[in-house]
N, C-alpha and C. Protein backbone atom coordinates (compact mmCIF):
# COMPACT_ATOMS: atom_id res chain seq x y z
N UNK A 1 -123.37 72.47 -71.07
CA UNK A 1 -122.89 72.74 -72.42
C UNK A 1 -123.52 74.05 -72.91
N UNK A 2 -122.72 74.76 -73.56
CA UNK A 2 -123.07 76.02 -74.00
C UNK A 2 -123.60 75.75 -75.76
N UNK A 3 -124.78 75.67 -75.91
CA UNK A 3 -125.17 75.60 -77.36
C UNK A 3 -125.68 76.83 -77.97
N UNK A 4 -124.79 77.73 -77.15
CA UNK A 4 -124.96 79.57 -78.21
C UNK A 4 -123.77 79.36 -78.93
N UNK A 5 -123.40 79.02 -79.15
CA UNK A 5 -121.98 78.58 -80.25
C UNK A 5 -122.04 77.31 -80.68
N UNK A 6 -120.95 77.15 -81.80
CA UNK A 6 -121.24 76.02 -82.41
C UNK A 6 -119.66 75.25 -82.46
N UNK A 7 -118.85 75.82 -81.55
CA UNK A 7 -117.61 76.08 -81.48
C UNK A 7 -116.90 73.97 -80.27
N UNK A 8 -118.38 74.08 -80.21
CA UNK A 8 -118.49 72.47 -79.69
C UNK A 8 -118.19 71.03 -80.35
N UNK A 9 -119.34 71.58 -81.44
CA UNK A 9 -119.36 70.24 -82.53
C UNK A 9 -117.57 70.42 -82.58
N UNK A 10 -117.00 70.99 -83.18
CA UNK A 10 -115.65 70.78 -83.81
C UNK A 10 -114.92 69.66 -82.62
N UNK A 11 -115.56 69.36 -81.62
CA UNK A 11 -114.81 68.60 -80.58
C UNK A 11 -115.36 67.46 -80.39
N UNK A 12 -116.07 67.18 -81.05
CA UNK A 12 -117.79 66.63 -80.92
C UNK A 12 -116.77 64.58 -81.81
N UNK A 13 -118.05 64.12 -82.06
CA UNK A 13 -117.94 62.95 -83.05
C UNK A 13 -117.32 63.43 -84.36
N UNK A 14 -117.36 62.75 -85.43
CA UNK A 14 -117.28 62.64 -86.89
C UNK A 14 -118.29 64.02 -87.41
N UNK A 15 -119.41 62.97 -87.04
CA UNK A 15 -120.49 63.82 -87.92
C UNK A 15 -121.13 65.14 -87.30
N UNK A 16 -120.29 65.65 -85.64
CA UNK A 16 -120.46 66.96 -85.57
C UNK A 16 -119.43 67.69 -85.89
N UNK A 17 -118.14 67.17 -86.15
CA UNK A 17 -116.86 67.57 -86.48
C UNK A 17 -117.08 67.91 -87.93
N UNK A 18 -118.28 67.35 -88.85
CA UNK A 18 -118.42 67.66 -90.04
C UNK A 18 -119.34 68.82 -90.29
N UNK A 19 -120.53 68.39 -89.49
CA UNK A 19 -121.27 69.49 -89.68
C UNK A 19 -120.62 71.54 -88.72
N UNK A 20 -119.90 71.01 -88.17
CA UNK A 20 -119.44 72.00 -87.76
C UNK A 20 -118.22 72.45 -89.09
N UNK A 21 -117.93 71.98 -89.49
CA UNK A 21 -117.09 72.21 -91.25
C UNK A 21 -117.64 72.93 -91.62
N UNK A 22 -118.66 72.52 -92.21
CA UNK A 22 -119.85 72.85 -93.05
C UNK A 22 -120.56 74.06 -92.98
N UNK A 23 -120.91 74.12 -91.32
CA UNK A 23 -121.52 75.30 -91.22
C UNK A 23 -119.94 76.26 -91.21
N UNK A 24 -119.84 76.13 -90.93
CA UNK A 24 -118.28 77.48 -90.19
C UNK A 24 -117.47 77.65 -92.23
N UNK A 25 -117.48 77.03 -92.81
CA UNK A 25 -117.25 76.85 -94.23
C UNK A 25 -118.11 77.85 -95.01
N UNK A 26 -119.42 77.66 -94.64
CA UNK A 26 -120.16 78.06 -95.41
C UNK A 26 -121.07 79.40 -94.48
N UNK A 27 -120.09 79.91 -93.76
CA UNK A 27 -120.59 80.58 -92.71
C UNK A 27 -122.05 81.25 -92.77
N UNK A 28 -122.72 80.02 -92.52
CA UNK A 28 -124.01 79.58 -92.48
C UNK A 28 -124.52 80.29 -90.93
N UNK A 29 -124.23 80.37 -89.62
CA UNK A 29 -124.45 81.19 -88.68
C UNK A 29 -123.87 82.85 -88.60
N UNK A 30 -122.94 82.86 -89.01
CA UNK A 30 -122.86 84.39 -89.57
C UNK A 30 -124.01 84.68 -90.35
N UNK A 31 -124.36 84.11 -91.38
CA UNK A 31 -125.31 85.50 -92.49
C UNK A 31 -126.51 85.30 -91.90
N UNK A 32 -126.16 84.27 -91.09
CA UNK A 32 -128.11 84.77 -89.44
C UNK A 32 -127.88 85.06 -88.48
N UNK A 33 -126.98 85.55 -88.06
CA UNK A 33 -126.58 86.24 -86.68
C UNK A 33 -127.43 87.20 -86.50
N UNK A 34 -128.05 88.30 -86.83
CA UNK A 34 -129.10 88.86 -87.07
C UNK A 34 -130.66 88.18 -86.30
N UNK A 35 -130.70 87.15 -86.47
CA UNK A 35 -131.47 86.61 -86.25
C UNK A 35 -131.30 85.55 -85.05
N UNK A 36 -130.54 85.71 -84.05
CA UNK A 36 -130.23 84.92 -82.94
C UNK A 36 -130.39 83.37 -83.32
N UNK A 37 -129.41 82.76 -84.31
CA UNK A 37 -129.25 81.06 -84.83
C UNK A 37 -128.92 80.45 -83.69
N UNK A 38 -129.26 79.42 -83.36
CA UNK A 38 -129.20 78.14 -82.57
C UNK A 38 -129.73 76.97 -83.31
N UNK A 39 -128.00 76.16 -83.38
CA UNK A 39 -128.14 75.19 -83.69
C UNK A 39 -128.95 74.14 -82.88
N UNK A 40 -130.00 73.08 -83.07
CA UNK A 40 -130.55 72.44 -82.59
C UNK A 40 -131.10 71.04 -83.18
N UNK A 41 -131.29 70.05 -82.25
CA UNK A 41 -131.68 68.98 -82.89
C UNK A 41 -130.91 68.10 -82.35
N UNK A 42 -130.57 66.80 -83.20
CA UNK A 42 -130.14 65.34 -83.02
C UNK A 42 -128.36 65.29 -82.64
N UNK A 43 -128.39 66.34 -83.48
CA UNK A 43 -126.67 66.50 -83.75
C UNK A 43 -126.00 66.99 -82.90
N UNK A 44 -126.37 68.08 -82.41
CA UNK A 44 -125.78 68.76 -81.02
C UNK A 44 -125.83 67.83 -80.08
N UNK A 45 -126.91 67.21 -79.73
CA UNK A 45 -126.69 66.13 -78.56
C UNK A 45 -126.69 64.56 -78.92
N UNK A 46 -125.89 64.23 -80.18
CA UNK A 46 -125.11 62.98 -80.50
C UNK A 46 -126.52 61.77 -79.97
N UNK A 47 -127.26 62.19 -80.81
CA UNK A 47 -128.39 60.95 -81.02
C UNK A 47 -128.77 61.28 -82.69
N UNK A 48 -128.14 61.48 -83.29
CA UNK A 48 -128.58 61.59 -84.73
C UNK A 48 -128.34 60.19 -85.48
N UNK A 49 -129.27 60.39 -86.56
CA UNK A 49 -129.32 59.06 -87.70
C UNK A 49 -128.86 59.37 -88.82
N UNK A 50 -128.98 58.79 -89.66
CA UNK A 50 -128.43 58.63 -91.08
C UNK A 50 -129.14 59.76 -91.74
N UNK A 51 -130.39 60.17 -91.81
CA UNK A 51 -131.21 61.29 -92.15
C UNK A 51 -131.41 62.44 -91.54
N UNK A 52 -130.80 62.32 -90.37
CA UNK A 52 -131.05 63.77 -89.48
C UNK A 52 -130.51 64.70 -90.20
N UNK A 53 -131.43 66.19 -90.05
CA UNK A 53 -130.60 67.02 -90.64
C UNK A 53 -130.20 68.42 -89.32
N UNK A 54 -129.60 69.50 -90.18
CA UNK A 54 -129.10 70.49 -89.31
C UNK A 54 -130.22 71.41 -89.21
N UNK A 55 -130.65 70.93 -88.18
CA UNK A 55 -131.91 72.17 -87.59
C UNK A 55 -131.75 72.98 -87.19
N UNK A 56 -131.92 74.44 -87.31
CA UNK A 56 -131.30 76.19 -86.90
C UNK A 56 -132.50 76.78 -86.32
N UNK A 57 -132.88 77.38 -85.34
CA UNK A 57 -134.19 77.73 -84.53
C UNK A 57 -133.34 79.51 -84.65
N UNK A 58 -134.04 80.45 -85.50
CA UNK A 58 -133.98 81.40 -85.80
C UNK A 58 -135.28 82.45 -84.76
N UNK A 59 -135.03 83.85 -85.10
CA UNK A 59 -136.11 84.95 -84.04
C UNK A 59 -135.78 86.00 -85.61
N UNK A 60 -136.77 86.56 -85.89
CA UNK A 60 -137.29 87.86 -86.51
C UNK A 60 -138.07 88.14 -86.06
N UNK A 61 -137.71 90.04 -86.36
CA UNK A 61 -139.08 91.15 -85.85
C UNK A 61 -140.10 90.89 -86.76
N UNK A 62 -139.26 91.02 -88.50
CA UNK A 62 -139.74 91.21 -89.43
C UNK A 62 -140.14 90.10 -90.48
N UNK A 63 -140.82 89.27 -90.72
CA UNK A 63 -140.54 88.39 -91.12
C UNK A 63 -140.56 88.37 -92.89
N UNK A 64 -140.65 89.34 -93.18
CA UNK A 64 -140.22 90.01 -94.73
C UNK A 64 -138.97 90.04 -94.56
N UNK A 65 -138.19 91.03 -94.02
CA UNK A 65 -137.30 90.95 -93.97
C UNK A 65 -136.03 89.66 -93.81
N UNK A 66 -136.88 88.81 -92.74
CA UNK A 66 -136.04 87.10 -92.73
C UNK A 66 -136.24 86.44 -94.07
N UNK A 67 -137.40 86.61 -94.60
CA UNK A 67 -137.31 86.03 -95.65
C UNK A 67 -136.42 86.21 -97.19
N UNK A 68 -136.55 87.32 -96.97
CA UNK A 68 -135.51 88.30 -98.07
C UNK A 68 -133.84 87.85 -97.63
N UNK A 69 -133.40 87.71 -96.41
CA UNK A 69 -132.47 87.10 -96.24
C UNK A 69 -131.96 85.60 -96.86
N UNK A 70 -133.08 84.95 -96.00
CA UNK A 70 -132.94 83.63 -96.30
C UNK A 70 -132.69 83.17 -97.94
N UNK A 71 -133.54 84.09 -99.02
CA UNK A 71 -133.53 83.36 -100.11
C UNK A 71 -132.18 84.77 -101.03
N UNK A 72 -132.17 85.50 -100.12
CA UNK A 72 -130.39 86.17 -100.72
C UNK A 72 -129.24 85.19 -100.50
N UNK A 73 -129.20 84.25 -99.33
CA UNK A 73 -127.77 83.42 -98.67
C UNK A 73 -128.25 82.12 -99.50
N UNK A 74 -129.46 81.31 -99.35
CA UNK A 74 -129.27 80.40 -99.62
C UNK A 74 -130.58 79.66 -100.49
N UNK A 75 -130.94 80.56 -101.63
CA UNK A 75 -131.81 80.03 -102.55
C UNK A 75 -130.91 79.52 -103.50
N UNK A 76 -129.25 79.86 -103.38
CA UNK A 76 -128.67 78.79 -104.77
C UNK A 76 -128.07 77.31 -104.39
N UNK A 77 -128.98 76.94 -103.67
CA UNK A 77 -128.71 75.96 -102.47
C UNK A 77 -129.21 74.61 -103.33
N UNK A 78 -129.01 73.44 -103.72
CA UNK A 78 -129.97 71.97 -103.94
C UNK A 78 -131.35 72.42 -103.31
N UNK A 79 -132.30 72.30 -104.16
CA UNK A 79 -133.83 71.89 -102.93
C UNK A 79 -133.92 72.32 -102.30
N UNK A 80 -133.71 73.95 -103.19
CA UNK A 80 -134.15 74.95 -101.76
C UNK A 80 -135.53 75.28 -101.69
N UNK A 81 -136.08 75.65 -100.65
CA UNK A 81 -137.68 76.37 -100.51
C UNK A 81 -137.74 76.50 -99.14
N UNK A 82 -138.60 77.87 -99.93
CA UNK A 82 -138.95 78.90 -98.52
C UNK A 82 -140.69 78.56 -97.97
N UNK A 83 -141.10 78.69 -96.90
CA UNK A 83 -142.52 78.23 -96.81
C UNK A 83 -143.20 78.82 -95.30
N UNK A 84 -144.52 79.88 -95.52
CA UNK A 84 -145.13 80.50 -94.43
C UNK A 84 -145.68 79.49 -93.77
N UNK A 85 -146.14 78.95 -92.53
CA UNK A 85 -147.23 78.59 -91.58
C UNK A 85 -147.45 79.01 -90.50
N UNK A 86 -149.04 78.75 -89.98
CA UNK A 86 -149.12 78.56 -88.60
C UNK A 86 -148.60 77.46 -87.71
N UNK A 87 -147.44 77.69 -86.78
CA UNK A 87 -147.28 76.88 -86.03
C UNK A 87 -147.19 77.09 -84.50
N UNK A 88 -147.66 76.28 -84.08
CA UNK A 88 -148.42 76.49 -82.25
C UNK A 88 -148.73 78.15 -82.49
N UNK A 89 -149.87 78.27 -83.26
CA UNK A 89 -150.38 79.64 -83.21
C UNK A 89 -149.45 81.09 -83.67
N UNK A 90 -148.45 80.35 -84.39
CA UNK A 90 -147.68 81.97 -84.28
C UNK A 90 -147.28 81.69 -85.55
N UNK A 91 -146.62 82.64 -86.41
CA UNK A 91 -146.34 82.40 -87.87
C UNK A 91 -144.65 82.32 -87.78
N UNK A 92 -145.05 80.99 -88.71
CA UNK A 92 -143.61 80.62 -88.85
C UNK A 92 -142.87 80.50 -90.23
N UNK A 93 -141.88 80.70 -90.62
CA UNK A 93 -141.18 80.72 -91.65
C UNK A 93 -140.03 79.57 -91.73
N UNK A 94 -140.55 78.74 -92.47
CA UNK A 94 -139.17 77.42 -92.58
C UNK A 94 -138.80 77.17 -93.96
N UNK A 95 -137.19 77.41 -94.18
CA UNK A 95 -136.74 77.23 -95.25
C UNK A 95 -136.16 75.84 -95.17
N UNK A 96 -135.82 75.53 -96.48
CA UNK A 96 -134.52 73.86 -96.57
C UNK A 96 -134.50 73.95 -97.71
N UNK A 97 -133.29 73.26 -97.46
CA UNK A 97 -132.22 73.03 -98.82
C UNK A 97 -130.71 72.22 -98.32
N UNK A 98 -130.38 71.86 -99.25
CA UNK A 98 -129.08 70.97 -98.70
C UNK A 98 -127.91 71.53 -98.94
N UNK A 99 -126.68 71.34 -97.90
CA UNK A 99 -125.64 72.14 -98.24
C UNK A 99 -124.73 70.96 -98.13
N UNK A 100 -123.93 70.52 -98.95
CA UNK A 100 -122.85 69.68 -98.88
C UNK A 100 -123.47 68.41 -98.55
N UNK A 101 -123.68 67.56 -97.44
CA UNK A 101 -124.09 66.16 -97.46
C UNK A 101 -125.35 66.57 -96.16
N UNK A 102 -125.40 67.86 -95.76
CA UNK A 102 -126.53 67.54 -95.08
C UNK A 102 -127.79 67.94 -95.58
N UNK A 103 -128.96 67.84 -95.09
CA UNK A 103 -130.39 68.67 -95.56
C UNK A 103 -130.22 69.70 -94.85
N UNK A 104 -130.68 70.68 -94.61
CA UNK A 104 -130.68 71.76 -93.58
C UNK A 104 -131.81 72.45 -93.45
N UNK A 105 -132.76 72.65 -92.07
CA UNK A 105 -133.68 73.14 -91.74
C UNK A 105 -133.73 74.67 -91.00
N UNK A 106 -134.06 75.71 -91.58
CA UNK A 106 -133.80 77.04 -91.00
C UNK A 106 -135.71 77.13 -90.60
N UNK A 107 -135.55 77.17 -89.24
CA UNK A 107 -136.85 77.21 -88.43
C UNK A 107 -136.81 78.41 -87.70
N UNK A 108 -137.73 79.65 -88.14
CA UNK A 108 -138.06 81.00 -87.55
C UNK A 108 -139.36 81.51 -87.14
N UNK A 109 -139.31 82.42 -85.94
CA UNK A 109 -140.35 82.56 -85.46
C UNK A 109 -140.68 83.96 -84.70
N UNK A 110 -141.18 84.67 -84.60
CA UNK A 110 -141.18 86.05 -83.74
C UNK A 110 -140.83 86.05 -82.14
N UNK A 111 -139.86 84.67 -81.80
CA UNK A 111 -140.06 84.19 -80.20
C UNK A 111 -138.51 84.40 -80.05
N UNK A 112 -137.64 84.80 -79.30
CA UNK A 112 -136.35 84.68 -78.95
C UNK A 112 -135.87 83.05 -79.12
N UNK A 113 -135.15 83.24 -79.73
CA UNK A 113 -134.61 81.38 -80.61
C UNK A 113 -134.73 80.53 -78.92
N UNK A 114 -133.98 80.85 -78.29
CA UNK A 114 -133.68 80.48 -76.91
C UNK A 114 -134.74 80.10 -76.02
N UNK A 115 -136.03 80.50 -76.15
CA UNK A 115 -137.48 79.68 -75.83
C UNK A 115 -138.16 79.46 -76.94
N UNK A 116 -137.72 79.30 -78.45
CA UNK A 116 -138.50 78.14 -78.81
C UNK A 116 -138.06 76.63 -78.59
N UNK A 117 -139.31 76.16 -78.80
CA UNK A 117 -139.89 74.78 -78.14
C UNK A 117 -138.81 74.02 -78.89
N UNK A 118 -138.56 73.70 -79.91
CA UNK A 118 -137.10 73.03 -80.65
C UNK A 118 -136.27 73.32 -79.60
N UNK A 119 -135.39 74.46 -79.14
CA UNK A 119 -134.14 74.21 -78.46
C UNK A 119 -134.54 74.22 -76.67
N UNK A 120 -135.92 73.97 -76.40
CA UNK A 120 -136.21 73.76 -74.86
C UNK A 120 -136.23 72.47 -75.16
N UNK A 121 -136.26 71.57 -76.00
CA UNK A 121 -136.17 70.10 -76.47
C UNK A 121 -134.90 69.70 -76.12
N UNK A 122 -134.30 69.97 -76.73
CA UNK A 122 -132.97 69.76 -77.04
C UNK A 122 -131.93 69.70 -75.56
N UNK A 123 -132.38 70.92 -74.89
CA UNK A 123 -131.85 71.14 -73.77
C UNK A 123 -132.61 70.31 -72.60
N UNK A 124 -133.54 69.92 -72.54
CA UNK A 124 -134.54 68.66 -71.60
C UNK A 124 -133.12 67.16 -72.22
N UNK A 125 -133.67 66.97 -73.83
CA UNK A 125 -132.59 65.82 -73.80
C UNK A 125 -131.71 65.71 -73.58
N UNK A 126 -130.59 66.65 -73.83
CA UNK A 126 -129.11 66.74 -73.14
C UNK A 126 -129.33 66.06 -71.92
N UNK A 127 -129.90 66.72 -71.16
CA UNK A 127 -129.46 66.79 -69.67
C UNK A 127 -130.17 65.27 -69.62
N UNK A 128 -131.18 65.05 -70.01
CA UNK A 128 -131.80 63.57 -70.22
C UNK A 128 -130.68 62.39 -69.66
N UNK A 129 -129.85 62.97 -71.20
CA UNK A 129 -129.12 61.75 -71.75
C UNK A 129 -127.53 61.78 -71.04
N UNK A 130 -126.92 63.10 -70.14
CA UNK A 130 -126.39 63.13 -69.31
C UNK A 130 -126.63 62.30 -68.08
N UNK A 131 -127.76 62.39 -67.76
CA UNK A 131 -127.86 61.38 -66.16
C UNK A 131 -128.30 60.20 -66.77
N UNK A 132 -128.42 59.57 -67.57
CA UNK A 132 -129.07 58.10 -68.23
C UNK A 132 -128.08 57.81 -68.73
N UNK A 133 -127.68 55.97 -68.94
CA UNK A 133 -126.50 55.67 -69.36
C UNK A 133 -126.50 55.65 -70.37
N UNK A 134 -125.02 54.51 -71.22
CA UNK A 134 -124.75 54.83 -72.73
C UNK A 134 -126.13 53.88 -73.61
N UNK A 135 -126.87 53.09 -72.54
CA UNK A 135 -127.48 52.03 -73.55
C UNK A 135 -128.93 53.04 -73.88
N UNK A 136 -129.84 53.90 -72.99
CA UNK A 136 -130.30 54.94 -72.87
C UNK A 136 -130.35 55.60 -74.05
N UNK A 137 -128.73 55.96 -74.46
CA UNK A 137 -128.89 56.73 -75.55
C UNK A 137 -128.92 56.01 -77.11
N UNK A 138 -128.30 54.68 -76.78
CA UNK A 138 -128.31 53.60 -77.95
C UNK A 138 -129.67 53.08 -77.94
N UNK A 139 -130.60 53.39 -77.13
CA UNK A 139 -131.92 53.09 -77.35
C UNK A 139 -132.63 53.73 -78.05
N UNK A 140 -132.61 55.02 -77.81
CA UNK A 140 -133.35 56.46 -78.10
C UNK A 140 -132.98 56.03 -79.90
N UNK A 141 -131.88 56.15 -80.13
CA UNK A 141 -131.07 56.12 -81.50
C UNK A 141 -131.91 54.75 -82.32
N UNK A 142 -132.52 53.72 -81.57
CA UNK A 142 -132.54 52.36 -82.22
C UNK A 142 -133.73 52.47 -82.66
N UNK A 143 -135.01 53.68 -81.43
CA UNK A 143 -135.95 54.20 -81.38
C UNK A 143 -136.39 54.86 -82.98
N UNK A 144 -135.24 55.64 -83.11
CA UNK A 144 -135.33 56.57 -84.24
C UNK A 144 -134.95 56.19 -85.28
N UNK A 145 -134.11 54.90 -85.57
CA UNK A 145 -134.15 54.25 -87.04
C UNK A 145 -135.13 53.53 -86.98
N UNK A 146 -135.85 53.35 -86.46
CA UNK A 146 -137.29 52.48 -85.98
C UNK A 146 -138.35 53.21 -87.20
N UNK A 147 -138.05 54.98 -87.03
CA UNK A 147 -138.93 55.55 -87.50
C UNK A 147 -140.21 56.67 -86.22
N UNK A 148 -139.43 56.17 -85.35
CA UNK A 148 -139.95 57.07 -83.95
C UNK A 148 -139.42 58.41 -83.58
N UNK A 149 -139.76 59.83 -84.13
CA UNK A 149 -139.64 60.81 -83.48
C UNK A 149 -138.63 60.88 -82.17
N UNK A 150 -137.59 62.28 -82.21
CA UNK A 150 -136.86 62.29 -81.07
C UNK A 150 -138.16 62.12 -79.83
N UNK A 151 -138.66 63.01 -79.58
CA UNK A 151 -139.67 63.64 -78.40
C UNK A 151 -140.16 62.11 -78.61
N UNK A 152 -141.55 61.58 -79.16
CA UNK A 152 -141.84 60.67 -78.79
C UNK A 152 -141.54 59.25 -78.41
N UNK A 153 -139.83 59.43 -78.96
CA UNK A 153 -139.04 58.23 -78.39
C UNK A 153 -138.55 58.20 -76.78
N UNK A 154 -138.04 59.38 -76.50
CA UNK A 154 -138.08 59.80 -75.27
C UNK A 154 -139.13 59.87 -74.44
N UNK A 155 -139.96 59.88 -74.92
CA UNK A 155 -141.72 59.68 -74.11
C UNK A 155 -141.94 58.58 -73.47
N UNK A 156 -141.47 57.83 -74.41
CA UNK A 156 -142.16 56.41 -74.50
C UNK A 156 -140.50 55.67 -73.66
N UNK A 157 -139.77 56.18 -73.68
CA UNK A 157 -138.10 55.64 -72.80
C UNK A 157 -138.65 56.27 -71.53
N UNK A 158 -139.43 56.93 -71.38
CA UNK A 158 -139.17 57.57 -69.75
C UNK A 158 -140.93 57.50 -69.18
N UNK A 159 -141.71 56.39 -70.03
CA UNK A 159 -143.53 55.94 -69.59
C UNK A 159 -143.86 57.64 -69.78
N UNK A 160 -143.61 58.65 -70.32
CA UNK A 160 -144.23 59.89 -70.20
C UNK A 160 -145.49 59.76 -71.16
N UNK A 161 -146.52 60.21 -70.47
CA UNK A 161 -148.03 60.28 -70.95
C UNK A 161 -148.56 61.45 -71.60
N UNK A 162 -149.66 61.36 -72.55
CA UNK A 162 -150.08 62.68 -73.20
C UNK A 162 -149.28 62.70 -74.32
N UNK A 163 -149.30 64.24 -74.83
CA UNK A 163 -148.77 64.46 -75.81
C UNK A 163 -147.51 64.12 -75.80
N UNK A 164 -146.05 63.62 -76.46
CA UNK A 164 -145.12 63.43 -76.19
C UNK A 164 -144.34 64.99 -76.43
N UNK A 165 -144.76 65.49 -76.80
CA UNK A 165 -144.04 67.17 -77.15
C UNK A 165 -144.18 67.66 -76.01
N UNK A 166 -145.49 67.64 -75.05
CA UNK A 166 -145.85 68.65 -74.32
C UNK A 166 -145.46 67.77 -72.98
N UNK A 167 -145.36 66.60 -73.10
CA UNK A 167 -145.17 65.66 -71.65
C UNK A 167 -143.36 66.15 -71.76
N UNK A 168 -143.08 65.90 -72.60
CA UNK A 168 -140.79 66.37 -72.44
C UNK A 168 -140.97 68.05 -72.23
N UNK A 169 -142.02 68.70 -72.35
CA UNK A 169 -141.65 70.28 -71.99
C UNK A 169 -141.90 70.30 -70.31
N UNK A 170 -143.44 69.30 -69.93
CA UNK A 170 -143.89 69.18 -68.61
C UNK A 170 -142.45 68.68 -68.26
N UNK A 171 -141.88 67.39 -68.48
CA UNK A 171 -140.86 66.78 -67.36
C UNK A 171 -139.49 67.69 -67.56
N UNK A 172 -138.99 68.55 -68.13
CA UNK A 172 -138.22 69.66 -68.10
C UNK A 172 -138.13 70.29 -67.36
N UNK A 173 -140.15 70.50 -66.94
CA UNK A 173 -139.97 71.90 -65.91
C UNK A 173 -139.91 71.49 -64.50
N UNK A 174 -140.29 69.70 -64.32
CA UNK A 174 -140.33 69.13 -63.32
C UNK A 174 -139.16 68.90 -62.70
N UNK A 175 -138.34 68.60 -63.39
CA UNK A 175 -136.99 68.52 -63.17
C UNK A 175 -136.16 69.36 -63.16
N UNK A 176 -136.34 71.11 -63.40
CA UNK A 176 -135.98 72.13 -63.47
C UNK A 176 -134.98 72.17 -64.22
N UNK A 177 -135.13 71.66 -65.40
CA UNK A 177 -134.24 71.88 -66.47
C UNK A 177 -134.27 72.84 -67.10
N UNK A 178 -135.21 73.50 -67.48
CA UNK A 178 -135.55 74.89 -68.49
C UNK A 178 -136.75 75.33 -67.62
């Protein structure tokens, strides 16, 4: 599956057939194209819940500049806010706010969207949940209205030890997925 486009969901379930509305409506990956957007998370690979929201794994040089974006497109947003941290050592910029019925998470970082750790996730579970059957993925899902994290539900579905973030990046590379 090609998840540099978003041109999928529209073929997808309900609720990627919606969120693909939504974004393409509110051409929400256009005004970050700039910023290499990849959609990522629950939704792209049809294990999402009732609360999942639309997670976007963004790349800036500048991160003044991303930010000046972000709150030009979508500070007239519900519950919007913009917010600096350190995350895994590098500075990160995460906005949210809700657009139509979803929450939406814009996650940026000085790393090419395409190796951050969000969409090397994403792409380990796909392929996961490709060779594992349908109950596999109705587990993972039963996992997560449970209140269990994607990654550490998958940890704990496949006995993976250690950190559950860093054990699904280890069995990725074991399996030569990413």
């Amino acid at each position: 599956m090609d998840f540099k486009s978003i041109d999928y969901l529209n073929k997808g379930n309900w609720l990627q057939k919606e969120a693909y509305k939504v974004l393409t409506e509110s051409k929400v990956m256009e005004k970050l194209k700039s910023f290499q957007p990849l959609l990522v998370g629950t939704i792209p690979i049809d294990i999402a819940i009732k609360d999942s929201d639309l997670d976007i794994v963004c790349s800036f040089e500048n991160k003044q500049v991303f930010k000046e974006e972000i709150q030009k497109h979508f500070s007239s947003h519900p519950q919007f806010s913009v917010m600096e941290r350190i995350f895994q050592d590098e500075t990160t910029i995460i906005a949210r706010f809700n657009m139509d019925n979803f929450p939406v998470e814009i996650f940026a970082q000085n790393t090419p969207s395409n190796q951050q750790i969000a969409f090397q996730h994403m792409l380990i579970e796909h392929e996961i949940l490709i060779n594992r059957s349908e109950e596999f993925r109705k587990e993972i899902i039963r996992l997560k209205e449970s209140g269990i994290k994607t990654e550490p539900a998958f940890a704990q579905l496949l006995n993976l030890r250690g950190d559950p973030f860093h054990a699904l990046l280890d069995h990725g590379k074991q399996q030569e997925i990413i």
